[in-house]
PDB file of N, CA and C in Angstrom:
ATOM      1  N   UNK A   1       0.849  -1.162   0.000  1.00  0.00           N
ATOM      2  CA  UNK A   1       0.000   0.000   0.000  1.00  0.00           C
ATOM      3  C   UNK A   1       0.905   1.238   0.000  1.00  0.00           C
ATOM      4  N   UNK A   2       1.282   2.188  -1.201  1.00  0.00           N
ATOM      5  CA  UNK A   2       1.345   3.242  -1.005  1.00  0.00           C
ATOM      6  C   UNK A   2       1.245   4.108  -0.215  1.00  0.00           C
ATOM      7  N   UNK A   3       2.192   4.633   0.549  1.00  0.00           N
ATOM      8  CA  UNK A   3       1.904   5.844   1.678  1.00  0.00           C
ATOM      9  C   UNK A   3       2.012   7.302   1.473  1.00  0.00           C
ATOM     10  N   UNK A   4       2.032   7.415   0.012  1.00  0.00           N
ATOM     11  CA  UNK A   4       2.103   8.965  -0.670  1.00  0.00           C
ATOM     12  C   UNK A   4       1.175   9.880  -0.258  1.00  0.00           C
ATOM     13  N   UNK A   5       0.055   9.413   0.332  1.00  0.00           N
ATOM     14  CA  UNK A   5      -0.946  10.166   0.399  1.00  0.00           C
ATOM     15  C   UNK A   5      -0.902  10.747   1.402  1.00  0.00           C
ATOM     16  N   UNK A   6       0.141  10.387   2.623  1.00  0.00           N
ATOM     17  CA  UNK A   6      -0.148  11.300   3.890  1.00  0.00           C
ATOM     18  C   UNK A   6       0.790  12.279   4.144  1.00  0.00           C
ATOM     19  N   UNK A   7       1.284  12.388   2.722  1.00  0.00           N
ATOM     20  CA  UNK A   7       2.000  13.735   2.495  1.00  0.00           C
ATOM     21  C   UNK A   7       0.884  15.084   2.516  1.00  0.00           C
ATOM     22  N   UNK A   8       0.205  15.324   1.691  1.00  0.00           N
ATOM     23  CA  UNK A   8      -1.140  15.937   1.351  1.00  0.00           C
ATOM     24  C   UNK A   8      -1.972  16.212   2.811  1.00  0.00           C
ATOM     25  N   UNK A   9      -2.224  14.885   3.477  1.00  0.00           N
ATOM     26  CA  UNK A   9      -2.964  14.698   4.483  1.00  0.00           C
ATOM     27  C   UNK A   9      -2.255  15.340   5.690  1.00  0.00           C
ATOM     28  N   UNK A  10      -0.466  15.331   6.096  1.00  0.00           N
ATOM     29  CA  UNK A  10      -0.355  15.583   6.774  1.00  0.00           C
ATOM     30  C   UNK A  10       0.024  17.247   6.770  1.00  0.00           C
ATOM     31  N   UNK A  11      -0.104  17.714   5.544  1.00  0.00           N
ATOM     32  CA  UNK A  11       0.388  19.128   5.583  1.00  0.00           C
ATOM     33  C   UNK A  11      -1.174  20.393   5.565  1.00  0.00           C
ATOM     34  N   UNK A  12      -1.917  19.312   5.243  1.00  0.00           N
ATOM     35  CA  UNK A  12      -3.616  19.717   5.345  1.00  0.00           C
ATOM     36  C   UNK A  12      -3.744  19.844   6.723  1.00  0.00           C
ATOM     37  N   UNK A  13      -3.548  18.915   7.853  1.00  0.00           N
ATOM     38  CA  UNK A  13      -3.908  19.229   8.927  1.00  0.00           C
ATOM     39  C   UNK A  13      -2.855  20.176   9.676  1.00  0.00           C
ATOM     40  N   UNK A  14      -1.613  20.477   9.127  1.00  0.00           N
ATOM     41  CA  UNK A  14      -0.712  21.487   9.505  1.00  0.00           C
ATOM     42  C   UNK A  14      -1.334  22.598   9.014  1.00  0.00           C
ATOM     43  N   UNK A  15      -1.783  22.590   8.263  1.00  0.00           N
ATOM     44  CA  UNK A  15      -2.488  24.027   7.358  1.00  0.00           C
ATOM     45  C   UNK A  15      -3.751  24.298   8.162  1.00  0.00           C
ATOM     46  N   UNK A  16      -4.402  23.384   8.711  1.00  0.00           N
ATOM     47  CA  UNK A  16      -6.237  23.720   9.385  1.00  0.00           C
ATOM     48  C   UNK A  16      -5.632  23.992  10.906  1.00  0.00           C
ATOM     49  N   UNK A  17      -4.639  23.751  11.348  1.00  0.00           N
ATOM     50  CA  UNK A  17      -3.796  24.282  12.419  1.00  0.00           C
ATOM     51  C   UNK A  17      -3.633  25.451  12.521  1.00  0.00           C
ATOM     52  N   UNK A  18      -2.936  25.848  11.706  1.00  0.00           N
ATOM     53  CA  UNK A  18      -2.445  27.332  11.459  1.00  0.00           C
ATOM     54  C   UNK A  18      -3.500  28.564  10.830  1.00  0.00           C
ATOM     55  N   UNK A  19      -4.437  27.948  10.394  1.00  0.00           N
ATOM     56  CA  UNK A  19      -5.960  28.162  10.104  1.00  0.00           C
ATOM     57  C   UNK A  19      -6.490  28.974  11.526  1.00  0.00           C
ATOM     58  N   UNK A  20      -6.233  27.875  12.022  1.00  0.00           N
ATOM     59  CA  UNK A  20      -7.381  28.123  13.421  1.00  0.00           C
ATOM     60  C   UNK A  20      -6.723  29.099  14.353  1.00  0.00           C
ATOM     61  N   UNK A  21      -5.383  29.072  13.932  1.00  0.00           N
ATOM     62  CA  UNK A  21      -4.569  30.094  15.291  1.00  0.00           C
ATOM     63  C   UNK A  21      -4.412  31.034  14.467  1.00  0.00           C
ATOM     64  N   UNK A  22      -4.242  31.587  13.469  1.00  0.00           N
ATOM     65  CA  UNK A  22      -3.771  33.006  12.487  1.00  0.00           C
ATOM     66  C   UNK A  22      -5.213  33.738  12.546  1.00  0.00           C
ATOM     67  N   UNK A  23      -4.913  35.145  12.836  1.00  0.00           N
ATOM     68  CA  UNK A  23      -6.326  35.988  12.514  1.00  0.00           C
ATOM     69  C   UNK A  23      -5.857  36.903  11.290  1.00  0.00           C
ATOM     70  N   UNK A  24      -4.723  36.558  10.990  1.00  0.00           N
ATOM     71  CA  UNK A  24      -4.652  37.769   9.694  1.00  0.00           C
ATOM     72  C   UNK A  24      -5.667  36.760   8.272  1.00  0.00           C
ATOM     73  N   UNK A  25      -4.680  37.846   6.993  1.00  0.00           N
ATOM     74  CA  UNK A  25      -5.652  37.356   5.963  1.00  0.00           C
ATOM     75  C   UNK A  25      -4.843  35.935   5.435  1.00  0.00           C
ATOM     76  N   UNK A  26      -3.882  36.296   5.817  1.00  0.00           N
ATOM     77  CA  UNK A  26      -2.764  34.386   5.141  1.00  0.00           C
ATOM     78  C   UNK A  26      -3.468  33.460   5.330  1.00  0.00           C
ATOM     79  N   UNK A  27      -4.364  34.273   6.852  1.00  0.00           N
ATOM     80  CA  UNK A  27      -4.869  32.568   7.597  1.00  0.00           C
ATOM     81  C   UNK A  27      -5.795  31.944   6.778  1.00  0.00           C
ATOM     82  N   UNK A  28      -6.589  32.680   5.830  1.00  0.00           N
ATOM     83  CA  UNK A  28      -7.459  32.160   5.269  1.00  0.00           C
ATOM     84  C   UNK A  28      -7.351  31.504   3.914  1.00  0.00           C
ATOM     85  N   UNK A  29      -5.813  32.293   3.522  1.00  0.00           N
ATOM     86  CA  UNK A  29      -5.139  31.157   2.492  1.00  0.00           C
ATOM     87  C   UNK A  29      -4.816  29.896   2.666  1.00  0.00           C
ATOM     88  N   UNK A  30      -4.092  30.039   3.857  1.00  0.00           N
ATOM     89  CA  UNK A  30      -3.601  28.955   4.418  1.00  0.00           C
ATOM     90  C   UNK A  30      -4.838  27.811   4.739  1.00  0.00           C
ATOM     91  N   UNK A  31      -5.700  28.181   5.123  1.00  0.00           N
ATOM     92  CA  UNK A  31      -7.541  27.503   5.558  1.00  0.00           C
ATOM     93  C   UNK A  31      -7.549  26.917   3.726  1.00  0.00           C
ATOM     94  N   UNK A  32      -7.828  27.700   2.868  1.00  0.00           N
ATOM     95  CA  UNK A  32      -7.955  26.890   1.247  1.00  0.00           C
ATOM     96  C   UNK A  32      -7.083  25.807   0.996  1.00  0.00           C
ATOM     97  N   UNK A  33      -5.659  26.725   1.305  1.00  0.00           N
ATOM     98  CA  UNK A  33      -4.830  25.156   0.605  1.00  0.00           C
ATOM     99  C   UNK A  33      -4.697  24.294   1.813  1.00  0.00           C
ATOM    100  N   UNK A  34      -5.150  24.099   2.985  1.00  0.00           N
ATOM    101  CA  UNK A  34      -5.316  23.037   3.816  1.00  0.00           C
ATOM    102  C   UNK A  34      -6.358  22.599   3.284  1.00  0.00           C
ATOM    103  N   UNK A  35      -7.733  22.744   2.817  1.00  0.00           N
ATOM    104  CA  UNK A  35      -8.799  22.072   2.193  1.00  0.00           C
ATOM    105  C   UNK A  35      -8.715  21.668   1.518  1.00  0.00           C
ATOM    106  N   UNK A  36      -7.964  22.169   0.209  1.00  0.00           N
ATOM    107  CA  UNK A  36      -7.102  21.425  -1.065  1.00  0.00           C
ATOM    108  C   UNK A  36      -6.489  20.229  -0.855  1.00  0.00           C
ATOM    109  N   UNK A  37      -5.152  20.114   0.101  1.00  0.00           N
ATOM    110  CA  UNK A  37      -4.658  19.457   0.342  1.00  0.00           C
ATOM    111  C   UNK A  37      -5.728  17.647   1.184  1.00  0.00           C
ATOM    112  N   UNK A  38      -6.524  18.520   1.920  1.00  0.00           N
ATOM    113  CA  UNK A  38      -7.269  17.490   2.285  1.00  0.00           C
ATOM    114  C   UNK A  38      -7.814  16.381   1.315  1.00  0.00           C
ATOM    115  N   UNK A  39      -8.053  17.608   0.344  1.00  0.00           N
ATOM    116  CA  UNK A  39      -9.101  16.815  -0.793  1.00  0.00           C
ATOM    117  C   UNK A  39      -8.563  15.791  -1.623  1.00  0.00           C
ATOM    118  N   UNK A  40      -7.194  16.098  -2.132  1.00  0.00           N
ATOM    119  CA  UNK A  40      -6.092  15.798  -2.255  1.00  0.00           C
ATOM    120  C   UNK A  40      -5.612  14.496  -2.099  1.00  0.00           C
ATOM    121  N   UNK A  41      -5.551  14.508  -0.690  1.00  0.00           N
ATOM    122  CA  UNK A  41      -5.149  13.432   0.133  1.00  0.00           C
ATOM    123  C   UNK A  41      -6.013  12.140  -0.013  1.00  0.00           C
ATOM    124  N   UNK A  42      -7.606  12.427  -0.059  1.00  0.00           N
ATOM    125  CA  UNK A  42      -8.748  11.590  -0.128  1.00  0.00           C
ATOM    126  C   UNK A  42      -8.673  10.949  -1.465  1.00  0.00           C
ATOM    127  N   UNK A  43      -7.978  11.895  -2.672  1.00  0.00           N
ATOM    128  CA  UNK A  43      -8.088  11.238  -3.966  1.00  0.00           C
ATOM    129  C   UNK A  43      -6.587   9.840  -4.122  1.00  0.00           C
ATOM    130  N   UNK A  44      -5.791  10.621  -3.366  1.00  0.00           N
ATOM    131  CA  UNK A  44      -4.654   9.175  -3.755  1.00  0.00           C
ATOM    132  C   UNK A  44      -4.671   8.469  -2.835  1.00  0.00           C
ATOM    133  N   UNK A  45      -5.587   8.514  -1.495  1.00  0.00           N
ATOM    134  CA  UNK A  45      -5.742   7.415  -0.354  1.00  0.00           C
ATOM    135  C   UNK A  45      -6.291   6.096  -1.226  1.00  0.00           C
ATOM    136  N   UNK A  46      -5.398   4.932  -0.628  1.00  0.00           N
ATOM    137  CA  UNK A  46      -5.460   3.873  -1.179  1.00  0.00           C
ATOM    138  C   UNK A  46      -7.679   3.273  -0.846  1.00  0.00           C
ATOM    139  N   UNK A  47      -7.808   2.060  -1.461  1.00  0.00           N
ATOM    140  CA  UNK A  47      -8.789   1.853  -1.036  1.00  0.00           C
ATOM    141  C   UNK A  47      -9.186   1.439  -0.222  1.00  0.00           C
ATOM    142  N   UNK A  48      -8.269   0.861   0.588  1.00  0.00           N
ATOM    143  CA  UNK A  48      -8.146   0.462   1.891  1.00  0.00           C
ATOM    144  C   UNK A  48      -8.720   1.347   2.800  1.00  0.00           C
ATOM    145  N   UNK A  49      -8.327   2.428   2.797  1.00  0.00           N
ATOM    146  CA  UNK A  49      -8.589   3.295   4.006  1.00  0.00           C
ATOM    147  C   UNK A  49     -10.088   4.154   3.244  1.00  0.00           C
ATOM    148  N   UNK A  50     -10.130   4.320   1.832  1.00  0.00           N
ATOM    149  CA  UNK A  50     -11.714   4.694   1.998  1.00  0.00           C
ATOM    150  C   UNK A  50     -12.454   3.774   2.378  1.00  0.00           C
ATOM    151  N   UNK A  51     -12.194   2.662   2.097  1.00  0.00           N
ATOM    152  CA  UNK A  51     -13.676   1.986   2.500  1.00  0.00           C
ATOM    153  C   UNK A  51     -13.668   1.853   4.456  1.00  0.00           C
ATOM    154  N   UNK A  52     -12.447   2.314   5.168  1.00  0.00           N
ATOM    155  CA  UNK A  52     -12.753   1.955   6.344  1.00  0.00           C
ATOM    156  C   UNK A  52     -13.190   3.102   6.667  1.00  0.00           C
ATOM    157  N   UNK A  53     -12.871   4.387   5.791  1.00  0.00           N
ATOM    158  CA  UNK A  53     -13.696   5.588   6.315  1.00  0.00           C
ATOM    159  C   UNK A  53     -14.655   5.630   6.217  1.00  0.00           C
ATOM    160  N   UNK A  54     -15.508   4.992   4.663  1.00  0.00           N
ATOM    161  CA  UNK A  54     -16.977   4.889   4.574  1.00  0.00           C
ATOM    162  C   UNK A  54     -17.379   4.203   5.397  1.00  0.00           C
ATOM    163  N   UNK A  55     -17.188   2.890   6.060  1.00  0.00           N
ATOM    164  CA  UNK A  55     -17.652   2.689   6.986  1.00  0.00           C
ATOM    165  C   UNK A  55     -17.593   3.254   8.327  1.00  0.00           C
ATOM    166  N   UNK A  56     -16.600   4.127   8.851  1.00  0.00           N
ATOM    167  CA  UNK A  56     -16.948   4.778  10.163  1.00  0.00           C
ATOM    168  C   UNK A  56     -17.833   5.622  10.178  1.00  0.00           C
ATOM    169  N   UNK A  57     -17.865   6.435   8.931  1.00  0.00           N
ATOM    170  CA  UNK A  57     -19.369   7.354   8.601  1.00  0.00           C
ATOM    171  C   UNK A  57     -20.408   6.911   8.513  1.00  0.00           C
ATOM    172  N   UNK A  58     -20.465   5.397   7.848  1.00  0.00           N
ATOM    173  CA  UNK A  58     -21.450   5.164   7.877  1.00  0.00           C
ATOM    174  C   UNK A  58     -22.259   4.571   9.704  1.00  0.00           C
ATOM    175  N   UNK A  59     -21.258   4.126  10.452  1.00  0.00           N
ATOM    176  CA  UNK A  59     -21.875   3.456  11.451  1.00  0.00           C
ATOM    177  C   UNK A  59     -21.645   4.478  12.379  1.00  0.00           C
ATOM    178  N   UNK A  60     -21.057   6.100  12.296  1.00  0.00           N
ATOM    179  CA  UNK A  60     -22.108   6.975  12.797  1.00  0.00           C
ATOM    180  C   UNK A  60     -22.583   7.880  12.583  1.00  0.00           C
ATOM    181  N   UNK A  61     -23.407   8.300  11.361  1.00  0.00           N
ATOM    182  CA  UNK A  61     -24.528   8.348  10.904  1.00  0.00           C
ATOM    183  C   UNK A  61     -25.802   7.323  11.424  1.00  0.00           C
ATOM    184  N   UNK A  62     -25.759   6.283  11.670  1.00  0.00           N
ATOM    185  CA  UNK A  62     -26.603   4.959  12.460  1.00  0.00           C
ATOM    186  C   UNK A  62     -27.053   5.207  13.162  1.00  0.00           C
ATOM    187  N   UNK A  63     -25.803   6.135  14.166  1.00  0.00           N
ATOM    188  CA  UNK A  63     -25.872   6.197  15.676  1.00  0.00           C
ATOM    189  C   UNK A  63     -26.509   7.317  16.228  1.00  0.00           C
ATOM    190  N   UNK A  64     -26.099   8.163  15.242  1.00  0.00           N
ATOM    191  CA  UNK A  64     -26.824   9.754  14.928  1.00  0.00           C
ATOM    192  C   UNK A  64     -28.420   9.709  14.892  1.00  0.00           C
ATOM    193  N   UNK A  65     -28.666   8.953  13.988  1.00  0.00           N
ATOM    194  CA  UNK A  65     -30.187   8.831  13.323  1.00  0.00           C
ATOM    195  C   UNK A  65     -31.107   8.256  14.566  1.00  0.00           C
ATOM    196  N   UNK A  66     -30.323   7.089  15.262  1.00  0.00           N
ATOM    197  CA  UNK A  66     -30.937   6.429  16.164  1.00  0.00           C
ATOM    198  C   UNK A  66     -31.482   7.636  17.219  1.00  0.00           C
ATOM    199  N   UNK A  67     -30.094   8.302  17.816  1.00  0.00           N
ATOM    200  CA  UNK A  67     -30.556   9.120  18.496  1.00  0.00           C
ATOM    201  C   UNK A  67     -31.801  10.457  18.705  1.00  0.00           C
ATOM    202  N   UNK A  68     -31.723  10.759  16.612  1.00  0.00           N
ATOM    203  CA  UNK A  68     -32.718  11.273  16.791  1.00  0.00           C
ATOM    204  C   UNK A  68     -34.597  10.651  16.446  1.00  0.00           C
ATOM    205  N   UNK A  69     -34.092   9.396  16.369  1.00  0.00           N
ATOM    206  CA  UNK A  69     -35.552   8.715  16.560  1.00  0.00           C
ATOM    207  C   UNK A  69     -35.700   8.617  17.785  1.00  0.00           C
ATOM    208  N   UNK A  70     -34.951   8.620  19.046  1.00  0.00           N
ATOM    209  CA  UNK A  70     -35.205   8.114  20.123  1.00  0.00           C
ATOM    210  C   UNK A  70     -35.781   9.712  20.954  1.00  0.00           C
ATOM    211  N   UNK A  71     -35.473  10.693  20.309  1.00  0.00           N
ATOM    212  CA  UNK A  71     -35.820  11.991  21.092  1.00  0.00           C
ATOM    213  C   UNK A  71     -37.079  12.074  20.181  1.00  0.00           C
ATOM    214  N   UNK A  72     -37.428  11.794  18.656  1.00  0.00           N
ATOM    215  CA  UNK A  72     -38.563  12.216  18.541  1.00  0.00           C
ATOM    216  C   UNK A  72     -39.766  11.610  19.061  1.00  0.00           C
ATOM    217  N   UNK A  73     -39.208  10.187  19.413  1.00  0.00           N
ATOM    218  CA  UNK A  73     -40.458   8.991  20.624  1.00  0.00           C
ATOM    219  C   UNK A  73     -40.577   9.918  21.505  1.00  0.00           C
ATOM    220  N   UNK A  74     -39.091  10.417  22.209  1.00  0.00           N
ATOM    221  CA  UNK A  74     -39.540  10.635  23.761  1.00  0.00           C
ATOM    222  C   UNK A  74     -40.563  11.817  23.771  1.00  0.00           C
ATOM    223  N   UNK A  75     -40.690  12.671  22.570  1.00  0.00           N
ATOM    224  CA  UNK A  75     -41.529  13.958  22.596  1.00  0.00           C
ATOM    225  C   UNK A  75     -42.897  13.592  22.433  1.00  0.00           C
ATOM    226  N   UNK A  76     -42.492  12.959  21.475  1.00  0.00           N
ATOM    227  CA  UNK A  76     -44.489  12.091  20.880  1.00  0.00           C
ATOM    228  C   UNK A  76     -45.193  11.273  22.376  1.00  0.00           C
ATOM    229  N   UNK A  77     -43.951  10.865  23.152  1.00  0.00           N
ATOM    230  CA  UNK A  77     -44.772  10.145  24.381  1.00  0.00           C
ATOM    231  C   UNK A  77     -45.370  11.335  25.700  1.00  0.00           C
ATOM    232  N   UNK A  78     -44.344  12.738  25.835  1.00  0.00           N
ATOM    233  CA  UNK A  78     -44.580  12.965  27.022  1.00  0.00           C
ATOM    234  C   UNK A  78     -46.060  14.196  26.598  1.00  0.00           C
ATOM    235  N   UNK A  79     -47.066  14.725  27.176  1.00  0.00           N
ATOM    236  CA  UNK A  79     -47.918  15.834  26.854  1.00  0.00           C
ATOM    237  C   UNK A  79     -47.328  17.061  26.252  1.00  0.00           C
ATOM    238  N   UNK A  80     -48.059  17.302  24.965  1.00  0.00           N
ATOM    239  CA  UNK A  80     -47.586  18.674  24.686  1.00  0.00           C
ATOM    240  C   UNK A  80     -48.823  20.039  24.864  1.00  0.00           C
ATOM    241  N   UNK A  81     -48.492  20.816  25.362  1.00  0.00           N
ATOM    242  CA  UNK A  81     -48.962  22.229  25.333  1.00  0.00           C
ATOM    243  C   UNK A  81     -48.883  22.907  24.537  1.00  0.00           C
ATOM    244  N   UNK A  82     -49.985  23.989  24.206  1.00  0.00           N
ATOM    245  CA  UNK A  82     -50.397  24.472  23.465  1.00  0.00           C
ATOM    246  C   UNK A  82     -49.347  25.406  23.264  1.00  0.00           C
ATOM    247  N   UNK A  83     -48.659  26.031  22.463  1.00  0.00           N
ATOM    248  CA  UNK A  83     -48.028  27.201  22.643  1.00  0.00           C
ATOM    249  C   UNK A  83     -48.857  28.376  22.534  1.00  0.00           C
ATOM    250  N   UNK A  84     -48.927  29.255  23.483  1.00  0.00           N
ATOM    251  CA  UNK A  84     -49.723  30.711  23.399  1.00  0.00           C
ATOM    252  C   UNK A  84     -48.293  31.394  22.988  1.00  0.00           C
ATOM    253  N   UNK A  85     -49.043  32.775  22.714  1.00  0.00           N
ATOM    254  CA  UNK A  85     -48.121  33.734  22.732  1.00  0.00           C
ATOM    255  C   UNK A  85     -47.802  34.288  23.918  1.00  0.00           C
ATOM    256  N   UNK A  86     -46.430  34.639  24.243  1.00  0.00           N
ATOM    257  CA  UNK A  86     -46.379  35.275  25.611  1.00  0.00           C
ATOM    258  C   UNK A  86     -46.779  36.795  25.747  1.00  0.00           C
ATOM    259  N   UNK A  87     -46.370  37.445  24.665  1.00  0.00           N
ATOM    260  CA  UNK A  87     -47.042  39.224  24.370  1.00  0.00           C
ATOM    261  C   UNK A  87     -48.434  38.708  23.600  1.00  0.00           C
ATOM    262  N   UNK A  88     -49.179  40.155  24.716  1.00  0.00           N
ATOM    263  CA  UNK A  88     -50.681  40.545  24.105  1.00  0.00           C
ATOM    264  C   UNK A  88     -50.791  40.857  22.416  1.00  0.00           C
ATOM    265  N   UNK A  89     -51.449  40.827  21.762  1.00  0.00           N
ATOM    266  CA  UNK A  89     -51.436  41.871  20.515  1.00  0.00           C
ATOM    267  C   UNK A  89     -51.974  42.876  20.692  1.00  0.00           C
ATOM    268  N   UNK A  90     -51.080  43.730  20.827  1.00  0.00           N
ATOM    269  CA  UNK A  90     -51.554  45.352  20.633  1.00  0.00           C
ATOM    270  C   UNK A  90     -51.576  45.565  19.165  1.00  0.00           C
ATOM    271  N   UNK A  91     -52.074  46.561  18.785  1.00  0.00           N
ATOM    272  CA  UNK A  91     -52.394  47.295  17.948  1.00  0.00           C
ATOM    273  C   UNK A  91     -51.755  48.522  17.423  1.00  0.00           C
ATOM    274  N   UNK A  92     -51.581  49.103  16.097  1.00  0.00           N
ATOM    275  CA  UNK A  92     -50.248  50.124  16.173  1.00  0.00           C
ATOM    276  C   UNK A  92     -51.222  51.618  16.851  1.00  0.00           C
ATOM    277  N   UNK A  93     -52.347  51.953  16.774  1.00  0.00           N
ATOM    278  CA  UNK A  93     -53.573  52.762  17.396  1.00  0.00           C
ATOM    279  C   UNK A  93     -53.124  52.565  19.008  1.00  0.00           C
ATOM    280  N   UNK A  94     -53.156  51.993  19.625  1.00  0.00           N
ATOM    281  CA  UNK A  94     -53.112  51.852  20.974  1.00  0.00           C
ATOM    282  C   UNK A  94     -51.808  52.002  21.522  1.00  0.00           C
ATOM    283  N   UNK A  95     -50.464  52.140  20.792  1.00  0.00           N
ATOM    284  CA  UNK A  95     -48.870  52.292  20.916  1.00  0.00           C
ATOM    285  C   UNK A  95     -48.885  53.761  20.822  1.00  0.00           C
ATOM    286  N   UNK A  96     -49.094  53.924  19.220  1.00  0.00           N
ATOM    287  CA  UNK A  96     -48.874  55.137  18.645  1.00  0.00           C
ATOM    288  C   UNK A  96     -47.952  54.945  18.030  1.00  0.00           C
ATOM    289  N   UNK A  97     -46.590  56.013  17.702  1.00  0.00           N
ATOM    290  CA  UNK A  97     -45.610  56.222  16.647  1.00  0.00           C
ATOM    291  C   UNK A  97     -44.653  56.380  18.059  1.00  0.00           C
ATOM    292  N   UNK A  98     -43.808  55.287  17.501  1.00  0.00           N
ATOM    293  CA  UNK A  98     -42.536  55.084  18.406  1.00  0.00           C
ATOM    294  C   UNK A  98     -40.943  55.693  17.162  1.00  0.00           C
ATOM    295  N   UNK A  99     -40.100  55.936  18.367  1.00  0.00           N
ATOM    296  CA  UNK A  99     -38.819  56.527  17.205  1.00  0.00           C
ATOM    297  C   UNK A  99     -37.729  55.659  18.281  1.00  0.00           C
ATOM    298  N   UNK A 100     -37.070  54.757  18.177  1.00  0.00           N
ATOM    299  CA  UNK A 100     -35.898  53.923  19.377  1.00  0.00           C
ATOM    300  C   UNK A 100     -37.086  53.780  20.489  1.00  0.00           C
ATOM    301  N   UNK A 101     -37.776  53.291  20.837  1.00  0.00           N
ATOM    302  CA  UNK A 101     -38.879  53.257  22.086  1.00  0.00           C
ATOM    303  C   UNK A 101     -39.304  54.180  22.676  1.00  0.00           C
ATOM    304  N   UNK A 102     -39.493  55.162  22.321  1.00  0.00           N
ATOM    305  CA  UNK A 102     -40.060  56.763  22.646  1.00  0.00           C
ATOM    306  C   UNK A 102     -41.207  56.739  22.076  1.00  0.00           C
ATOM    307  N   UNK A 103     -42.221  57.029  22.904  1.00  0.00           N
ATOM    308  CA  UNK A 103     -43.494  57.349  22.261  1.00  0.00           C
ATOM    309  C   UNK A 103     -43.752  58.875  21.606  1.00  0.00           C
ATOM    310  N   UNK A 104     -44.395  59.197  21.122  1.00  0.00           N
ATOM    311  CA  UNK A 104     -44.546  60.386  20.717  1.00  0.00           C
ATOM    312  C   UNK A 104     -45.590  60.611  19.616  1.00  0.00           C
TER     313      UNK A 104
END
């Protein structure tokens, strides 16, 4: 297996490093060609390691989904309330003409 690829990979995550700590404008060059490089990296990664990545995404995504079936049960099981509004409706007649919250 070829290990060319974690050339790309490892200078991508040196780059999303220096990304995250730089506030000038480089940083945001530096943020592209770390994304580049990422992308990069994903195209000459052997197949070995995509398919073990597709599978970690895929089994959590699983885990993800589960969780949110399990919160939309727990909502559907417990009583729901009506939502009111918490403010009255006033009327623009009964305010008047406001300028920043000044009546007038």
């Amino acid at each position: 297996m070829a290990l060319f690829f974690l050339i790309p990979l490892l200078t991508g995550l040196v780059g999303g490093y220096i990304f995250k700590k730089c506030t000038d404008e480089i940083g945001y060059f530096v943020g592209i060609f770390a994304a580049l490089c990422l992308a990069l990296s994903l195209v000459f990664a052997p197949w070995q390691v995509l398919l073990l990545l597709l599978l970690v995404i895929l089994m959590t995504t699983q885990k993800l989904l589960q969780r949110v079936e399990d919160h939309d049960e727990n909502l559907n099981n417990t009583d729901r309330r009506e939502l009111t509004d918490p403010k009255p409706q006033v009327t623009e007649e009964e305010v008047g003409r406001k300028y920043r919250g000044i009546s007038y």
